[in-house]
PDB file of N, CA and C in Angstrom:
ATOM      1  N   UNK A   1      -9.215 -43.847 -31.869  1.00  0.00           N
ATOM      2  CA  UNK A   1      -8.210 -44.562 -31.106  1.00  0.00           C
ATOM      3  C   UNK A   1      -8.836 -45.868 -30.601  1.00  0.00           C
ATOM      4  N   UNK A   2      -8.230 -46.764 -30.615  1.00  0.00           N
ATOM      5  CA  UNK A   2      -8.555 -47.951 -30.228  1.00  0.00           C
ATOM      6  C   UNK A   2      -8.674 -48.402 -28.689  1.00  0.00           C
ATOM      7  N   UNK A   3      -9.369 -49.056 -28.081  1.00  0.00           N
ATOM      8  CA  UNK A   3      -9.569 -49.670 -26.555  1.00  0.00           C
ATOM      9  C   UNK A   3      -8.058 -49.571 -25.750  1.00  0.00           C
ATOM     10  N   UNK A   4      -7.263 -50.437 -26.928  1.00  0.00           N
ATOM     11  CA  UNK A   4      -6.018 -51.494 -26.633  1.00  0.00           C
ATOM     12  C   UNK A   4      -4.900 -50.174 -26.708  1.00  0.00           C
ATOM     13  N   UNK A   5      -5.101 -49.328 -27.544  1.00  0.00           N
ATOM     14  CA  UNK A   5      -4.454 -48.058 -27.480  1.00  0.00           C
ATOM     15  C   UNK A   5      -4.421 -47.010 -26.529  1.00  0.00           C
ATOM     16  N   UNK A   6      -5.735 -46.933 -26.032  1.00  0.00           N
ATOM     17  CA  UNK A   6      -6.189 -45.854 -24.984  1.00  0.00           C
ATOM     18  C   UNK A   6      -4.990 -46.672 -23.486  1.00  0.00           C
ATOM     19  N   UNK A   7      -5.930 -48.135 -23.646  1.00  0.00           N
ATOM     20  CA  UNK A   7      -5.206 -48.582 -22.115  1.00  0.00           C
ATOM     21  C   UNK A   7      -4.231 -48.822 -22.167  1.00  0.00           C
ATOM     22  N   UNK A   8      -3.315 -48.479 -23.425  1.00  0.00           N
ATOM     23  CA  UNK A   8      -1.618 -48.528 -23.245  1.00  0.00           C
ATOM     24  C   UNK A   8      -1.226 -47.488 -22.681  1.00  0.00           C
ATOM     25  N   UNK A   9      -2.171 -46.528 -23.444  1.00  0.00           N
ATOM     26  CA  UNK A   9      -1.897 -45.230 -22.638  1.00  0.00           C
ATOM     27  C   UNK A   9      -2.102 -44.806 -20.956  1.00  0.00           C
ATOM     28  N   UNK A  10      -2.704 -45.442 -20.634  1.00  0.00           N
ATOM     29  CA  UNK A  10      -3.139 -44.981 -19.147  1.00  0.00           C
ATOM     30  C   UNK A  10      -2.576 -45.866 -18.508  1.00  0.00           C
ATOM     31  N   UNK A  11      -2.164 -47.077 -18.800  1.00  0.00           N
ATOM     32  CA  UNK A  11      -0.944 -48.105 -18.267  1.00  0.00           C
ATOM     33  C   UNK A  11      -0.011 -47.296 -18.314  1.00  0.00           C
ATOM     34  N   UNK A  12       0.994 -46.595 -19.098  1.00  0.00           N
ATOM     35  CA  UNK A  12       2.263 -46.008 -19.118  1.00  0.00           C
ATOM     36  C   UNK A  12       1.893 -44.820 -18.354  1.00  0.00           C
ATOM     37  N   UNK A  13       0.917 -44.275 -18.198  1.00  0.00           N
ATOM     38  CA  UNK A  13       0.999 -42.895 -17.350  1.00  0.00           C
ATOM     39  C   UNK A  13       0.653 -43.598 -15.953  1.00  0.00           C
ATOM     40  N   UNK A  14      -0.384 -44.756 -15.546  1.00  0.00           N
ATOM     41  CA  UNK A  14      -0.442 -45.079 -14.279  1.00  0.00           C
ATOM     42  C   UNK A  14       1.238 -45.394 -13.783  1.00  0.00           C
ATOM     43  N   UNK A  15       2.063 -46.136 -14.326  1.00  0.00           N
ATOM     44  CA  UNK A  15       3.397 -46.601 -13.759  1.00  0.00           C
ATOM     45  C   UNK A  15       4.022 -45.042 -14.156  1.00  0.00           C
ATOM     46  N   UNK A  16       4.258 -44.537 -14.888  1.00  0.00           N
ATOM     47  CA  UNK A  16       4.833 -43.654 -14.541  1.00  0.00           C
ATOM     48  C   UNK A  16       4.833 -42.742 -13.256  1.00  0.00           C
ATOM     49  N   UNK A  17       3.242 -42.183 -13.185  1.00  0.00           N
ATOM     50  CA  UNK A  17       3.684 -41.166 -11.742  1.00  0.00           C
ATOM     51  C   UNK A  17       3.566 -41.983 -10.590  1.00  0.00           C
ATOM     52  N   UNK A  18       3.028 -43.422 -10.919  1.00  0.00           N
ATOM     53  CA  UNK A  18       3.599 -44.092  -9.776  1.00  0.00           C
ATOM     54  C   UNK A  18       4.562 -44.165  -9.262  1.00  0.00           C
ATOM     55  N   UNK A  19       5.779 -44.352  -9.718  1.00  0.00           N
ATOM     56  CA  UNK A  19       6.812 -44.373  -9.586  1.00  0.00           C
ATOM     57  C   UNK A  19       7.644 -43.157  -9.486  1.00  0.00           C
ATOM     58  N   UNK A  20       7.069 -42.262  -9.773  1.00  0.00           N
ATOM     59  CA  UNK A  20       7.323 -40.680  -9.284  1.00  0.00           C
ATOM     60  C   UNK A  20       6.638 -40.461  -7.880  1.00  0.00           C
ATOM     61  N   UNK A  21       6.200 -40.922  -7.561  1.00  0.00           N
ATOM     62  CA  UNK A  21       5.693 -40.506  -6.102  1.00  0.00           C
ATOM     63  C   UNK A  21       5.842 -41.573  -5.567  1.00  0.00           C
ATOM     64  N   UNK A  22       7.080 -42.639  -6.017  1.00  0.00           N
ATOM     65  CA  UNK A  22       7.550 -43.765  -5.339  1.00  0.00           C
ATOM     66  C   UNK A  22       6.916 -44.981  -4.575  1.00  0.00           C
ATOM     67  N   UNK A  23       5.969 -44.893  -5.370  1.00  0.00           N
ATOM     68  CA  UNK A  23       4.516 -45.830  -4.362  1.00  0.00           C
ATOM     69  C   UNK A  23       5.188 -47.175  -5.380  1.00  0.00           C
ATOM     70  N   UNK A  24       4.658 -48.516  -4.759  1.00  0.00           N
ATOM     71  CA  UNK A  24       4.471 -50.139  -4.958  1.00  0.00           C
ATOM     72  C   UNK A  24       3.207 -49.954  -5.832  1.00  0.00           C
ATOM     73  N   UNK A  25       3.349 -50.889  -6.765  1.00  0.00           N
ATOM     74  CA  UNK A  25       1.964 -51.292  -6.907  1.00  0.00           C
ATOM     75  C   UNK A  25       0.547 -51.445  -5.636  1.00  0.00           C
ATOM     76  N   UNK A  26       1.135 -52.035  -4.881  1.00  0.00           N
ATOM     77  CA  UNK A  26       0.065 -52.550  -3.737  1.00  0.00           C
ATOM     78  C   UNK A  26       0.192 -51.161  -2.940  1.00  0.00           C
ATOM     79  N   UNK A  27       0.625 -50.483  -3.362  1.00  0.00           N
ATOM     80  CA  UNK A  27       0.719 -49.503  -2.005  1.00  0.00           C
ATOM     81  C   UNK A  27      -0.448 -48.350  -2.979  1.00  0.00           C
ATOM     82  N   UNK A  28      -0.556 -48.079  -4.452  1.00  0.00           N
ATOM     83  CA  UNK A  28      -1.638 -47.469  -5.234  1.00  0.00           C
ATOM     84  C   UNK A  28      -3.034 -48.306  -5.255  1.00  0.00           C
ATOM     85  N   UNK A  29      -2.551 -49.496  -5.341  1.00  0.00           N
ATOM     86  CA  UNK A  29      -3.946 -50.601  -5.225  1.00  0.00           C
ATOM     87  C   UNK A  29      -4.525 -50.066  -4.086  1.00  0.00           C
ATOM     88  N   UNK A  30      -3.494 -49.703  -3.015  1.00  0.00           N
ATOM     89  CA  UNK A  30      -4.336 -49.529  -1.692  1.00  0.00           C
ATOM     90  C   UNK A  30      -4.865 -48.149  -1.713  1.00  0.00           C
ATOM     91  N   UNK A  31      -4.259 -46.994  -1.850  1.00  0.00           N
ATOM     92  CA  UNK A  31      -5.109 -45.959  -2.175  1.00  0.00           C
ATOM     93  C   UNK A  31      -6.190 -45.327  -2.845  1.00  0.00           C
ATOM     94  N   UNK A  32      -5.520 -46.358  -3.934  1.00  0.00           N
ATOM     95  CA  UNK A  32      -6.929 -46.075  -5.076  1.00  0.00           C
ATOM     96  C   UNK A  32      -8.215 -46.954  -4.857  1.00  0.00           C
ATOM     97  N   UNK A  33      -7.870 -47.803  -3.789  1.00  0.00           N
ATOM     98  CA  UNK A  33      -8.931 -48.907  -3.361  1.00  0.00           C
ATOM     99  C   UNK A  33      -9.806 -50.287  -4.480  1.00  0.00           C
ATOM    100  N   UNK A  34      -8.479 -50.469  -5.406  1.00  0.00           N
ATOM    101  CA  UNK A  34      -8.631 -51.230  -6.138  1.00  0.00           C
ATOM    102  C   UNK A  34      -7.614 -52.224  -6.008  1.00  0.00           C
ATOM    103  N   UNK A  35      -8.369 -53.731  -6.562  1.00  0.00           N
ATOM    104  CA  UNK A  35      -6.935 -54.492  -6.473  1.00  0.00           C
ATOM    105  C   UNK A  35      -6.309 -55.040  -6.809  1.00  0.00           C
ATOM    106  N   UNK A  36      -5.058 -55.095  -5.875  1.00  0.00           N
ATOM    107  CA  UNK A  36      -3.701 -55.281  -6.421  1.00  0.00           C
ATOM    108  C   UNK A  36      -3.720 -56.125  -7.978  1.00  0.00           C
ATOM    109  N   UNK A  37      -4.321 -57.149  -8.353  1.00  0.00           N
ATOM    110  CA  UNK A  37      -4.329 -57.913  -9.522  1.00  0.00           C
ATOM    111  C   UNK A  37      -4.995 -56.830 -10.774  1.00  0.00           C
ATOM    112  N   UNK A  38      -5.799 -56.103 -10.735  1.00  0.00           N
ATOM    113  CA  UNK A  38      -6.018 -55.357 -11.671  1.00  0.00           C
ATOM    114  C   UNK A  38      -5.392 -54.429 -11.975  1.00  0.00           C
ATOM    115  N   UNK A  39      -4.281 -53.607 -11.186  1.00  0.00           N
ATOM    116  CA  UNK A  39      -3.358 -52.762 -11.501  1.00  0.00           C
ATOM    117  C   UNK A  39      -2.278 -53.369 -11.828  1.00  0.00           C
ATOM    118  N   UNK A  40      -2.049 -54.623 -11.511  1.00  0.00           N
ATOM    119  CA  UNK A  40      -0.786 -55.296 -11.923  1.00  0.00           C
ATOM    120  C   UNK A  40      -1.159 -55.592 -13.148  1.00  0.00           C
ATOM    121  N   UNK A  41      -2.236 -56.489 -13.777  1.00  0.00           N
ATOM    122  CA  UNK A  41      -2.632 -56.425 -15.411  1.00  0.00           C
ATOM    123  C   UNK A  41      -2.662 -55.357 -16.186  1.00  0.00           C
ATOM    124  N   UNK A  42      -2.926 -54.425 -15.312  1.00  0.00           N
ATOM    125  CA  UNK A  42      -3.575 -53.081 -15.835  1.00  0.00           C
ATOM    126  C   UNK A  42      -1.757 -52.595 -16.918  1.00  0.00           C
ATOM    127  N   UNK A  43      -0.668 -52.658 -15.771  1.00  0.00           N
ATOM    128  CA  UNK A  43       0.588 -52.141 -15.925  1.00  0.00           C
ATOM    129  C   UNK A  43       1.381 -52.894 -16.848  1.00  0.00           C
ATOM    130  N   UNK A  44       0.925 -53.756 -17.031  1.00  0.00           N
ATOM    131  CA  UNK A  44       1.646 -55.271 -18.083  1.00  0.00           C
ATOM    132  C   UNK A  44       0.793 -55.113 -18.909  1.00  0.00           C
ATOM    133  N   UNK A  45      -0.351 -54.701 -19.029  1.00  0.00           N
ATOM    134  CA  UNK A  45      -0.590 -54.646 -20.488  1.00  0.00           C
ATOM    135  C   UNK A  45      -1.590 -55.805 -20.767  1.00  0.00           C
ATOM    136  N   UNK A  46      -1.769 -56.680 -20.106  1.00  0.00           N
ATOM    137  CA  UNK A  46      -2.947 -57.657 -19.847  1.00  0.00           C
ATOM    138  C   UNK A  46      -4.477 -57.298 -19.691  1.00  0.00           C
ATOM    139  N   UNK A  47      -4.728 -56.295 -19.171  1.00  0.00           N
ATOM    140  CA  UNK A  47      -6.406 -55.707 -19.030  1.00  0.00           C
ATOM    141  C   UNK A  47      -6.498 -55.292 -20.120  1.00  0.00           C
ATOM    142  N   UNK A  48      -7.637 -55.316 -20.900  1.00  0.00           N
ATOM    143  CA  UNK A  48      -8.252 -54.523 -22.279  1.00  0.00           C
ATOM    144  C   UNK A  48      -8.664 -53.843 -22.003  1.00  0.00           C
ATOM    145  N   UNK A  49      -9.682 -53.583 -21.225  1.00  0.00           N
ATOM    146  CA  UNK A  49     -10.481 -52.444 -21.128  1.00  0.00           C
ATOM    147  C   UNK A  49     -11.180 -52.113 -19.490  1.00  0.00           C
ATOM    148  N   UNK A  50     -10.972 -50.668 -19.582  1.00  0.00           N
ATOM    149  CA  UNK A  50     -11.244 -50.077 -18.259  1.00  0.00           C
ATOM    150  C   UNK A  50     -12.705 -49.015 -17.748  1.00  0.00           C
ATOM    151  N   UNK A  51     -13.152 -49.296 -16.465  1.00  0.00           N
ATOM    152  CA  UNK A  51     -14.564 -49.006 -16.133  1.00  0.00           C
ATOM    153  C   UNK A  51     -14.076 -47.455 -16.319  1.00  0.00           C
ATOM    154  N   UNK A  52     -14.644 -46.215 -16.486  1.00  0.00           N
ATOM    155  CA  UNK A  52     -14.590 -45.098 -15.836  1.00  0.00           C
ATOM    156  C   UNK A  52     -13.992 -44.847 -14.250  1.00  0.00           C
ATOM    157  N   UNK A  53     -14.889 -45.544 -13.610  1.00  0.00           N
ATOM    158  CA  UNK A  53     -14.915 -45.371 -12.256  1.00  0.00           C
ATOM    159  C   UNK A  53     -13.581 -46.095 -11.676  1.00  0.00           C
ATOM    160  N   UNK A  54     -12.853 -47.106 -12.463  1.00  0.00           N
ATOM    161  CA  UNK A  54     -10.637 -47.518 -11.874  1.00  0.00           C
ATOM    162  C   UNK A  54     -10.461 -46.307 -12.780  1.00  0.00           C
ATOM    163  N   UNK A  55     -10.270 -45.454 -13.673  1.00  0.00           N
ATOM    164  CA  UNK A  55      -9.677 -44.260 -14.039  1.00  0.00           C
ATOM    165  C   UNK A  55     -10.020 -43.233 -13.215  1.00  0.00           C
ATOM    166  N   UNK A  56     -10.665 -42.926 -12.761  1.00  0.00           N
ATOM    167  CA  UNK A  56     -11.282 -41.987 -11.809  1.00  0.00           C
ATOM    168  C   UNK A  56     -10.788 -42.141 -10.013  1.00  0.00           C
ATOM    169  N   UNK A  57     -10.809 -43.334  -9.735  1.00  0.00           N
ATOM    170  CA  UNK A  57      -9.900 -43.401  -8.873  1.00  0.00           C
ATOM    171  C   UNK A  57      -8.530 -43.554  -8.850  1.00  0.00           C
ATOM    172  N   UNK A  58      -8.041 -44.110  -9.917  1.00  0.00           N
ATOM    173  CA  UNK A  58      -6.329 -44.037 -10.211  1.00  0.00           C
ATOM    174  C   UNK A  58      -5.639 -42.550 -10.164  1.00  0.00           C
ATOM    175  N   UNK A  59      -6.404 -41.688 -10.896  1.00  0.00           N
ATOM    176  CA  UNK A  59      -6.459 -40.398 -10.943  1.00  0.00           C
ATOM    177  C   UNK A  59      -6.912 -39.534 -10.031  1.00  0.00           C
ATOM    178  N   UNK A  60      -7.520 -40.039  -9.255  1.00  0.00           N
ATOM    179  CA  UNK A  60      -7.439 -39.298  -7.286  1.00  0.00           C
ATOM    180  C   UNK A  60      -6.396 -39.466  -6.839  1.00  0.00           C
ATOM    181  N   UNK A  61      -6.318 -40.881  -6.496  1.00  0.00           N
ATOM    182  CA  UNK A  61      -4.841 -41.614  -5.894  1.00  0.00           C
ATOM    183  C   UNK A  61      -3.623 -41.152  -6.147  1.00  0.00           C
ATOM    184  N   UNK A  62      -3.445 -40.713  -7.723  1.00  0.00           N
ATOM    185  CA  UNK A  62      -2.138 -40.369  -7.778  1.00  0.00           C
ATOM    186  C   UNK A  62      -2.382 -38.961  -7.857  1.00  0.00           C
ATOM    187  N   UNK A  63      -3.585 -37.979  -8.144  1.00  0.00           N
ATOM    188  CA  UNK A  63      -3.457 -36.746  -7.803  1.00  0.00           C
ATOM    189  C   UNK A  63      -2.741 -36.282  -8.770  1.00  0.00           C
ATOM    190  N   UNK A  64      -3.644 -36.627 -10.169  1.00  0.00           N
ATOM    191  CA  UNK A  64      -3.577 -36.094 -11.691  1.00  0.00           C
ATOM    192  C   UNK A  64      -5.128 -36.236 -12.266  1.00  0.00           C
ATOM    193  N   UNK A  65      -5.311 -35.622 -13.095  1.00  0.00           N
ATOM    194  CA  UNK A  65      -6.412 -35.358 -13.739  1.00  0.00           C
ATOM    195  C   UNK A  65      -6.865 -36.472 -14.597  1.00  0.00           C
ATOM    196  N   UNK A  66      -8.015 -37.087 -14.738  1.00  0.00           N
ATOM    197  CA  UNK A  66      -8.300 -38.292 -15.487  1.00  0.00           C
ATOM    198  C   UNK A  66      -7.825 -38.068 -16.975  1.00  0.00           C
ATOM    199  N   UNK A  67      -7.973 -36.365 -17.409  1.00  0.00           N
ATOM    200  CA  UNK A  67      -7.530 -36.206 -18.768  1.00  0.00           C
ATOM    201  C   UNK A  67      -6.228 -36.357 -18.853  1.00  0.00           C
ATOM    202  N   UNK A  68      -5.533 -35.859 -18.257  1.00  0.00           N
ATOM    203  CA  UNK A  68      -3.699 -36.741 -18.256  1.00  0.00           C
ATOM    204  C   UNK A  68      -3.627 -38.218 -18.319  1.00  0.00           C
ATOM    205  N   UNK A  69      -4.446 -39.101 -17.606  1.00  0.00           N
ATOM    206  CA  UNK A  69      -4.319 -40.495 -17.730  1.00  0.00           C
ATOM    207  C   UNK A  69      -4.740 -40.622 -18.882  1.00  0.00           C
ATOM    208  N   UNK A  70      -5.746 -40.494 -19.444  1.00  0.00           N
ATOM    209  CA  UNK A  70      -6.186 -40.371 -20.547  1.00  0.00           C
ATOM    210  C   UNK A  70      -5.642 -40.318 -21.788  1.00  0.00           C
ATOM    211  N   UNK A  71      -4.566 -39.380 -21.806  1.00  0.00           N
ATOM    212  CA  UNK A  71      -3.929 -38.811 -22.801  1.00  0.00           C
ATOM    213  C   UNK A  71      -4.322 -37.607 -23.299  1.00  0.00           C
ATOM    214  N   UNK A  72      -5.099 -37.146 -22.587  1.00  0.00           N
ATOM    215  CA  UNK A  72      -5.531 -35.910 -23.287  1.00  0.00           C
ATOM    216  C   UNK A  72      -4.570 -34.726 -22.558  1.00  0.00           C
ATOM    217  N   UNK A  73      -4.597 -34.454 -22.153  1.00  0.00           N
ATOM    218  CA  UNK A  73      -3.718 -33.647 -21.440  1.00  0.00           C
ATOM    219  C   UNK A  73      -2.421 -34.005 -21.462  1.00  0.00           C
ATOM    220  N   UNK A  74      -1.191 -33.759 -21.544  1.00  0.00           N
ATOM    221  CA  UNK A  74       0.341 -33.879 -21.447  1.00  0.00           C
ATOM    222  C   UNK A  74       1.227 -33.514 -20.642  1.00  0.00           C
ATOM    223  N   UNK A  75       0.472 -32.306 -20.272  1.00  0.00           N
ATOM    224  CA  UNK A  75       1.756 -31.560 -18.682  1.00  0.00           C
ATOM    225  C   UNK A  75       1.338 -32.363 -17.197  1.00  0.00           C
ATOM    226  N   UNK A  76       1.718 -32.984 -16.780  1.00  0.00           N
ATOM    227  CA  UNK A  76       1.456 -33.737 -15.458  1.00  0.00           C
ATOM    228  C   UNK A  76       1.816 -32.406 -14.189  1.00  0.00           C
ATOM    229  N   UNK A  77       2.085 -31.352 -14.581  1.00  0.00           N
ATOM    230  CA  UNK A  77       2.287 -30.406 -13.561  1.00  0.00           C
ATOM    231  C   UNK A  77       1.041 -30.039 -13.570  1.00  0.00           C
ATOM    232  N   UNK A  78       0.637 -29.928 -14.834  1.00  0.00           N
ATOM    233  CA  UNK A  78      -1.074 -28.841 -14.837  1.00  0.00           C
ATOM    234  C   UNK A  78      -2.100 -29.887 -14.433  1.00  0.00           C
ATOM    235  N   UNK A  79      -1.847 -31.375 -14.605  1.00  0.00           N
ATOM    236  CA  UNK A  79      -3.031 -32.236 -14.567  1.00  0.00           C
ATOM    237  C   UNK A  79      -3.806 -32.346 -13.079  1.00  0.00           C
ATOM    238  N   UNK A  80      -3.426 -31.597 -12.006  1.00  0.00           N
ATOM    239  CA  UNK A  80      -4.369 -32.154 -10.899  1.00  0.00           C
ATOM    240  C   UNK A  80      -5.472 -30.819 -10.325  1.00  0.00           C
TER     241      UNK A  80
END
């Protein structure tokens, strides 16, 4: 799988349960303690490539498993 593939993937799952647990962008920037401009690229599709350590906190923050962001995992009920 490709870089540009992976972070499409974890772009569409970051906005997704974002928006399931009704948070702003800036309001996950703020939890996940990253910022606001890199989750906004991140969600548009503008960032290429991502540290471990913004997946690892995106995936605290929203309280899913890094392997769901990931794509490895699929049930977002089982992922946290």
């Amino acid at each position: 799988m490709t870089v540009e593939k992976m972070t499409a993937i974890i772009a569409e799952r970051v906005h997704t349960v974002r928006k399931l647990r009704g948070w702003s962008q800036r309001e996950l920037a703020k939890r996940s303690e990253l910022h606001y401009v890199v989750l906004n690229r991140l969600e548009k599709g503008h960032k290429v490539a991502l540290q471990a350590e913004t997946v690892r906190r995106l995936a605290e923050a929203l309280q899913v498993s890094s392997d769901y962001l990931l794509g490895l995992k699929e049930d977002i009920d089982n992922a946290a």
